[in-house]
C-alpha atoms as a PDB file:
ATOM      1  CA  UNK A   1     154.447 174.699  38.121  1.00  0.00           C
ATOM      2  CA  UNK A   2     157.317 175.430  35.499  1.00  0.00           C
ATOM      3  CA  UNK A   3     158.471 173.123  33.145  1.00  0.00           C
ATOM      4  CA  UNK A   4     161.600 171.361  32.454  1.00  0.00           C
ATOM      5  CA  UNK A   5     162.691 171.390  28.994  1.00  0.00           C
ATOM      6  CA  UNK A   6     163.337 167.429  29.044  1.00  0.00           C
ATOM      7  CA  UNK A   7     162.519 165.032  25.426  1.00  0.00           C
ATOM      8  CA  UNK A   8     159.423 163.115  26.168  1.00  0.00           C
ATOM      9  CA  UNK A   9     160.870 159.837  27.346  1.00  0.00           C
ATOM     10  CA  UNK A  10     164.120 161.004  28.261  1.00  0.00           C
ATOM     11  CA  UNK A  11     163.190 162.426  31.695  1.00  0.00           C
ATOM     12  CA  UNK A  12     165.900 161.404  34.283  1.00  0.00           C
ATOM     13  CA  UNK A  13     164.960 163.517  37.230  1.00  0.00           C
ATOM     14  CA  UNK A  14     168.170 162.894  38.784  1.00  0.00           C
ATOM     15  CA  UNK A  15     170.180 164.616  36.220  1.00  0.00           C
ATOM     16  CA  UNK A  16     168.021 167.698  36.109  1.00  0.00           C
ATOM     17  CA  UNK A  17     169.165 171.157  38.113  1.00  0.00           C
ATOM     18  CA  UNK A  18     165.895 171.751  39.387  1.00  0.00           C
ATOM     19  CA  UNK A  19     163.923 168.894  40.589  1.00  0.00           C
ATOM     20  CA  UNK A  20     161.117 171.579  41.256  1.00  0.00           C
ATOM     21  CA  UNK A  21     160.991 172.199  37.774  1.00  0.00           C
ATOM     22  CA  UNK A  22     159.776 168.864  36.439  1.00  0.00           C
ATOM     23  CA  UNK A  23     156.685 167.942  34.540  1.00  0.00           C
ATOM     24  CA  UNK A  24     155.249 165.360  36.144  1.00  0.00           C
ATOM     25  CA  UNK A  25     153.296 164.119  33.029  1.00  0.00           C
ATOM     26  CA  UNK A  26     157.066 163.483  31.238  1.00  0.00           C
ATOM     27  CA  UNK A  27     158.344 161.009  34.273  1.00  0.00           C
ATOM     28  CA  UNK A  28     159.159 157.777  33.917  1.00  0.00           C
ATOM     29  CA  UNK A  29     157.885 156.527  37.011  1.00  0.00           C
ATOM     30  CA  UNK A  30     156.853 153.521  38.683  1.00  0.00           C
ATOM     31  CA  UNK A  31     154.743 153.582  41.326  1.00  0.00           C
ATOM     32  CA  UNK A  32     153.852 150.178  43.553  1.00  0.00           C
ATOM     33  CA  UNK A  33     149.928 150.249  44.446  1.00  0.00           C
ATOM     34  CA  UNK A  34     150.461 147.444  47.733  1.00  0.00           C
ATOM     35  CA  UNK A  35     146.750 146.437  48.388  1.00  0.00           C
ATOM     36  CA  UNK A  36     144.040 143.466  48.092  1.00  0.00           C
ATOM     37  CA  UNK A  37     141.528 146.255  47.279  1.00  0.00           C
ATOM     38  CA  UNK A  38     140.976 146.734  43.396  1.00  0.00           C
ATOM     39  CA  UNK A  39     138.828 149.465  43.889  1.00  0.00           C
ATOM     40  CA  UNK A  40     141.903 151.073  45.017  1.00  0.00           C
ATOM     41  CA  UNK A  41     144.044 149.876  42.219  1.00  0.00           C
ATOM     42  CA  UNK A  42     141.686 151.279  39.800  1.00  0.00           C
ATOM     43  CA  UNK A  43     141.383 154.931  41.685  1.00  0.00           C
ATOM     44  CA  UNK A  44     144.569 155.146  41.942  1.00  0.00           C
ATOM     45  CA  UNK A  45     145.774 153.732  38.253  1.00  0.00           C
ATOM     46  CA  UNK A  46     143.164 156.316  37.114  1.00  0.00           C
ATOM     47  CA  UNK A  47     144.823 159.181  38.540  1.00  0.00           C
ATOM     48  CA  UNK A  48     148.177 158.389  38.445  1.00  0.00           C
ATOM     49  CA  UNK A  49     147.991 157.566  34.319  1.00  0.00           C
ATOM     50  CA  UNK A  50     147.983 161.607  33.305  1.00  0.00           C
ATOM     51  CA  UNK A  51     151.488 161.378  34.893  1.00  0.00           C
ATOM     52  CA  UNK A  52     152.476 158.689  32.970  1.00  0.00           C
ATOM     53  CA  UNK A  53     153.368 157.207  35.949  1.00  0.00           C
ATOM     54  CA  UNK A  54     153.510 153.032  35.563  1.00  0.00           C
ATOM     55  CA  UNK A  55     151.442 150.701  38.132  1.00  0.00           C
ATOM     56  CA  UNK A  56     152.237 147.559  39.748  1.00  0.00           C
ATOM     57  CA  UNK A  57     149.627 145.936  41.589  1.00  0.00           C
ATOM     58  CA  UNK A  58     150.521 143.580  44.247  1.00  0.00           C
ATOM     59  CA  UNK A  59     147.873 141.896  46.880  1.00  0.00           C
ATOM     60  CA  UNK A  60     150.146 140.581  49.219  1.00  0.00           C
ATOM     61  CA  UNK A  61     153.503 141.087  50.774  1.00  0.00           C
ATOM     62  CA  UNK A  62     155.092 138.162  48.743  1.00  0.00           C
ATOM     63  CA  UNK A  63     154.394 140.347  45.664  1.00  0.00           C
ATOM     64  CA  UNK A  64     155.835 143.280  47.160  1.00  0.00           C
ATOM     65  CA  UNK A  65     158.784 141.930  48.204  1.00  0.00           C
ATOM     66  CA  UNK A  66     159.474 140.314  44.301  1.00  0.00           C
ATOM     67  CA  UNK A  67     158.490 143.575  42.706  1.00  0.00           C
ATOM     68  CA  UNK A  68     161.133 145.487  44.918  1.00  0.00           C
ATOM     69  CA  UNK A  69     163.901 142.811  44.330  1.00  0.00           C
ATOM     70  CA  UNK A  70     163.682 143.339  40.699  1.00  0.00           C
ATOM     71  CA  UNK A  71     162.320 146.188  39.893  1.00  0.00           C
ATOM     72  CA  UNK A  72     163.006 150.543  40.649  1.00  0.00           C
ATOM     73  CA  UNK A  73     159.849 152.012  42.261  1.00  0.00           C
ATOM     74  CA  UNK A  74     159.446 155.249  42.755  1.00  0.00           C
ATOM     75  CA  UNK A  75     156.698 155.576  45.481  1.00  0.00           C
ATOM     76  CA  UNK A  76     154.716 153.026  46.906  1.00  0.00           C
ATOM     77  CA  UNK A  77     150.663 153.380  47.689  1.00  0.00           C
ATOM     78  CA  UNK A  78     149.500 150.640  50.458  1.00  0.00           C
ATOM     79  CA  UNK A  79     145.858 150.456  51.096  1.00  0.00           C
ATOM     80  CA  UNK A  80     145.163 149.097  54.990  1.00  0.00           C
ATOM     81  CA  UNK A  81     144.984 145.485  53.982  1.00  0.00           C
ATOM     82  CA  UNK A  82     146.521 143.129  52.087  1.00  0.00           C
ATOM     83  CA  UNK A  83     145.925 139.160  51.910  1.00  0.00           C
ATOM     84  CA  UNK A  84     148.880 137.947  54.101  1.00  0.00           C
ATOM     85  CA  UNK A  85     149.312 141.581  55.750  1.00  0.00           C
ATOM     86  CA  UNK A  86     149.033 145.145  56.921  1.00  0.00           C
ATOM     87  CA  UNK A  87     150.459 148.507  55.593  1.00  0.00           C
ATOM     88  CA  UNK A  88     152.670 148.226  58.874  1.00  0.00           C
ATOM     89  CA  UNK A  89     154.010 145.273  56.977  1.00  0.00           C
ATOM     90  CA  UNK A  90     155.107 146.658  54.088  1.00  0.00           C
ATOM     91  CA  UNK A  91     156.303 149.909  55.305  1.00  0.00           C
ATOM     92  CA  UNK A  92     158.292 147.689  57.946  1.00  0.00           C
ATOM     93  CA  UNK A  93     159.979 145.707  54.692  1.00  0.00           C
ATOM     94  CA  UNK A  94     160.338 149.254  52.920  1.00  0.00           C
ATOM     95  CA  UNK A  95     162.660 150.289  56.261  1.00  0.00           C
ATOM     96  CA  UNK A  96     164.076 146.855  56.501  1.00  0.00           C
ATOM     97  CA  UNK A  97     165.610 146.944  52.496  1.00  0.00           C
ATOM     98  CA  UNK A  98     166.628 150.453  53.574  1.00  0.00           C
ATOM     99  CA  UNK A  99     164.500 151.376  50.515  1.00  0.00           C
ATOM    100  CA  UNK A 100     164.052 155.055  49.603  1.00  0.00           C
ATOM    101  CA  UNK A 101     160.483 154.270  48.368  1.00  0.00           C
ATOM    102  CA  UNK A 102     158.102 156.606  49.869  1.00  0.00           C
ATOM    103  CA  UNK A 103     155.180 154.994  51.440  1.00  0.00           C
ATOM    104  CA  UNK A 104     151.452 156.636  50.969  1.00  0.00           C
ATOM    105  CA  UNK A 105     148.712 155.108  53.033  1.00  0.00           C
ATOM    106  CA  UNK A 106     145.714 154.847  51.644  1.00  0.00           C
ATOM    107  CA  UNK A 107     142.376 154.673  52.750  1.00  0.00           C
ATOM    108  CA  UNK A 108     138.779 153.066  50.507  1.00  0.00           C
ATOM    109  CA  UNK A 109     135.722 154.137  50.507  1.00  0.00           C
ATOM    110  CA  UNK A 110     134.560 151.283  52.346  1.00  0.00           C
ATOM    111  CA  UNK A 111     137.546 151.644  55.375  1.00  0.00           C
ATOM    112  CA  UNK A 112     136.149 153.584  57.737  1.00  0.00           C
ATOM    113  CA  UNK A 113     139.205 156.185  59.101  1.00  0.00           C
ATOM    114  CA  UNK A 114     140.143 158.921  61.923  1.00  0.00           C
ATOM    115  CA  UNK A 115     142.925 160.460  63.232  1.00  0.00           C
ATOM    116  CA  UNK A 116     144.008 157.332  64.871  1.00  0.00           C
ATOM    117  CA  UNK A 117     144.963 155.788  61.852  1.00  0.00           C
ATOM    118  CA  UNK A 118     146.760 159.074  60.203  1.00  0.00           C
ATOM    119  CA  UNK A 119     148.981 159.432  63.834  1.00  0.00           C
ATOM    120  CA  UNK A 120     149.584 155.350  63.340  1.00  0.00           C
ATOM    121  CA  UNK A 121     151.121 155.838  59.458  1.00  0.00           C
ATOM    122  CA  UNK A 122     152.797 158.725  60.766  1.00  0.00           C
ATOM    123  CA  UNK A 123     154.197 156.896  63.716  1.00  0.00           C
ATOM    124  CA  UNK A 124     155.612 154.058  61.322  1.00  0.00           C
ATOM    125  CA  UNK A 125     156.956 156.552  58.972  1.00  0.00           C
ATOM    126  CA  UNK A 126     154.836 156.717  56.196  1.00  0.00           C
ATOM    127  CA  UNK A 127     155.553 159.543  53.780  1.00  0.00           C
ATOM    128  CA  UNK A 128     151.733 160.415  53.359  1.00  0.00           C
ATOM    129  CA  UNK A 129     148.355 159.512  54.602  1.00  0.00           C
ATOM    130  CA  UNK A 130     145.281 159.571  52.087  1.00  0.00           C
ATOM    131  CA  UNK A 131     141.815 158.871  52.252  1.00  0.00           C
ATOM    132  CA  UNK A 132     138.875 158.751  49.731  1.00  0.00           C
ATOM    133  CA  UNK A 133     137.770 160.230  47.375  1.00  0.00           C
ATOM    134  CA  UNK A 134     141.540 161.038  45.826  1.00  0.00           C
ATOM    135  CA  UNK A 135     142.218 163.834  44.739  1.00  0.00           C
ATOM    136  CA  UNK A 136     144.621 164.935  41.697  1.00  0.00           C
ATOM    137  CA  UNK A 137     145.847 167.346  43.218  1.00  0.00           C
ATOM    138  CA  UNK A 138     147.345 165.455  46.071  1.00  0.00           C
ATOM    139  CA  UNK A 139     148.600 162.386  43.950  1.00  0.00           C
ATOM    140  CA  UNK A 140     150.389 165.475  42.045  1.00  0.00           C
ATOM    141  CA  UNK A 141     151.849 167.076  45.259  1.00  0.00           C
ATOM    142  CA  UNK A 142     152.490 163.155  46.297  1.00  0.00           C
ATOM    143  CA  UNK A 143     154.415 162.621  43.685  1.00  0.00           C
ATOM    144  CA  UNK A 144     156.229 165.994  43.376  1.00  0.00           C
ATOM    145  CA  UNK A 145     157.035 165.633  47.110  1.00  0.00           C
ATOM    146  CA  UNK A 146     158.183 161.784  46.617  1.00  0.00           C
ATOM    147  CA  UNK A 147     160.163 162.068  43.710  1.00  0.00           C
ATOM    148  CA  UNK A 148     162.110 165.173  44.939  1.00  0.00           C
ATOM    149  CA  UNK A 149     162.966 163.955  47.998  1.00  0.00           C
ATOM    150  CA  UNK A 150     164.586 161.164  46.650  1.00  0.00           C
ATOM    151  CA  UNK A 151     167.022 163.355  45.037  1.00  0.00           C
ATOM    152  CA  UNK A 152     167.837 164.940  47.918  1.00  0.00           C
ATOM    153  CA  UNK A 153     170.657 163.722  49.989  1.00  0.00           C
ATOM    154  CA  UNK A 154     170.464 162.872  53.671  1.00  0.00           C
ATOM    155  CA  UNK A 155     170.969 165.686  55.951  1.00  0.00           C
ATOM    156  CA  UNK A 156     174.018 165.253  58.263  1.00  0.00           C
ATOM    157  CA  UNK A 157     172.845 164.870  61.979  1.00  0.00           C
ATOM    158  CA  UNK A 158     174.889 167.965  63.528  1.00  0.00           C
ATOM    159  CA  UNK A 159     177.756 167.003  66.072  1.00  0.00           C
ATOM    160  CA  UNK A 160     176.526 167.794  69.323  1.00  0.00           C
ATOM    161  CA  UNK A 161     178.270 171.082  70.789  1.00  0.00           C
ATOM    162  CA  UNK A 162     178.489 173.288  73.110  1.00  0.00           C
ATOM    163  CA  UNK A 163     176.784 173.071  77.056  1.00  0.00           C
ATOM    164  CA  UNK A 164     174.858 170.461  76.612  1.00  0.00           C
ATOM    165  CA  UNK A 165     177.310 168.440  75.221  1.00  0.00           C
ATOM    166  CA  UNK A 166     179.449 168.166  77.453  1.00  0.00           C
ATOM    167  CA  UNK A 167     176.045 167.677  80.131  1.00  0.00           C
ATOM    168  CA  UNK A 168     175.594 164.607  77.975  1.00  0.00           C
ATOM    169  CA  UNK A 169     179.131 163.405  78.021  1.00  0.00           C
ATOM    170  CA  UNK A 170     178.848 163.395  81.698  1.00  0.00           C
ATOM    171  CA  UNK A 171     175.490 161.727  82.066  1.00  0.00           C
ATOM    172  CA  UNK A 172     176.519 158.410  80.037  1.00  0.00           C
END
């Protein structure tokens, strides 16, 4: 991965010309670990701290919904349970705010996991499914893919044209 030239501390991704290009270890991040697990808290505070990337632990949606209200967060990591909740819950707030805060499932050691459970995230829109033992090199392409894809703006949904347009014009 190249390297931005950005001042340690001064990294605003947004005004960089190449989000590709950032060093992850030079972000100013914050990410939201959303679980009642603190085995998971500590994995994940582990491998998220050579980013420089700041945690906030929260064990139940209550928490969550404070630390969004007052506070930027750049990705969110939900283990399967928390102690008034689900994952489902929080990613359901995350859509509810309209909050651009990715949301990475994760799974513990102890949560035993199949596809079932990757398809469900999936289905609810999480941005990533993760199971243990973590590995740096997906919190790095997490965090890569997280933070650069909330630079990007919204695609436009194309008009609908052409034959089939007018098949659907007819149909309603």
């Amino acid at each position: 991965m190249r390297v931005a030239a950005v001042e340690p501390g001064n990294a605003n991704i947004a005004q960089l010309g190449n989000p590709e290009n950032v060093d992850l270890r030079k972000l100013q991040a914050t990410a939201l670990i959303a679980t009642n697990d603190p085995e998971i808290y500590e994995s994940m505070s582990q491998l998220l701290a050579p980013f420089s990337v700041e945690t906030v632990w929260s064990k139940c949606l209550e928490e969550v919904k404070y630390v969004l209200a007052r506070q930027k967060v750049s990705v969110c990591f939900c283990g399967f349970w928390l102690l008034d909740g689900t994952y489902r819950d929080v990613v359901r707030h995350l859509r509810l705010r309209r909050a651009e805060v990715p949301a990475v499932i994760v799974c513990s050691p102890s949560c035993p996991h199949d596809y079932r459970d990757y398809l469900a995230a999936l289905n609810i829109s999480a941005f990533d499914f993760i199971c243990h033992p973590y590995q740096k090199s997906d919190i790095e392409r997490i965090l890569n893919s997280a933070l650069n894809a909330s630079l990007r703006p919204p695609s436009p949904i194309p008009p609908i044209s052409g034959i089939g347009a007018a098949g659907l014009r007819k149909a309603s």
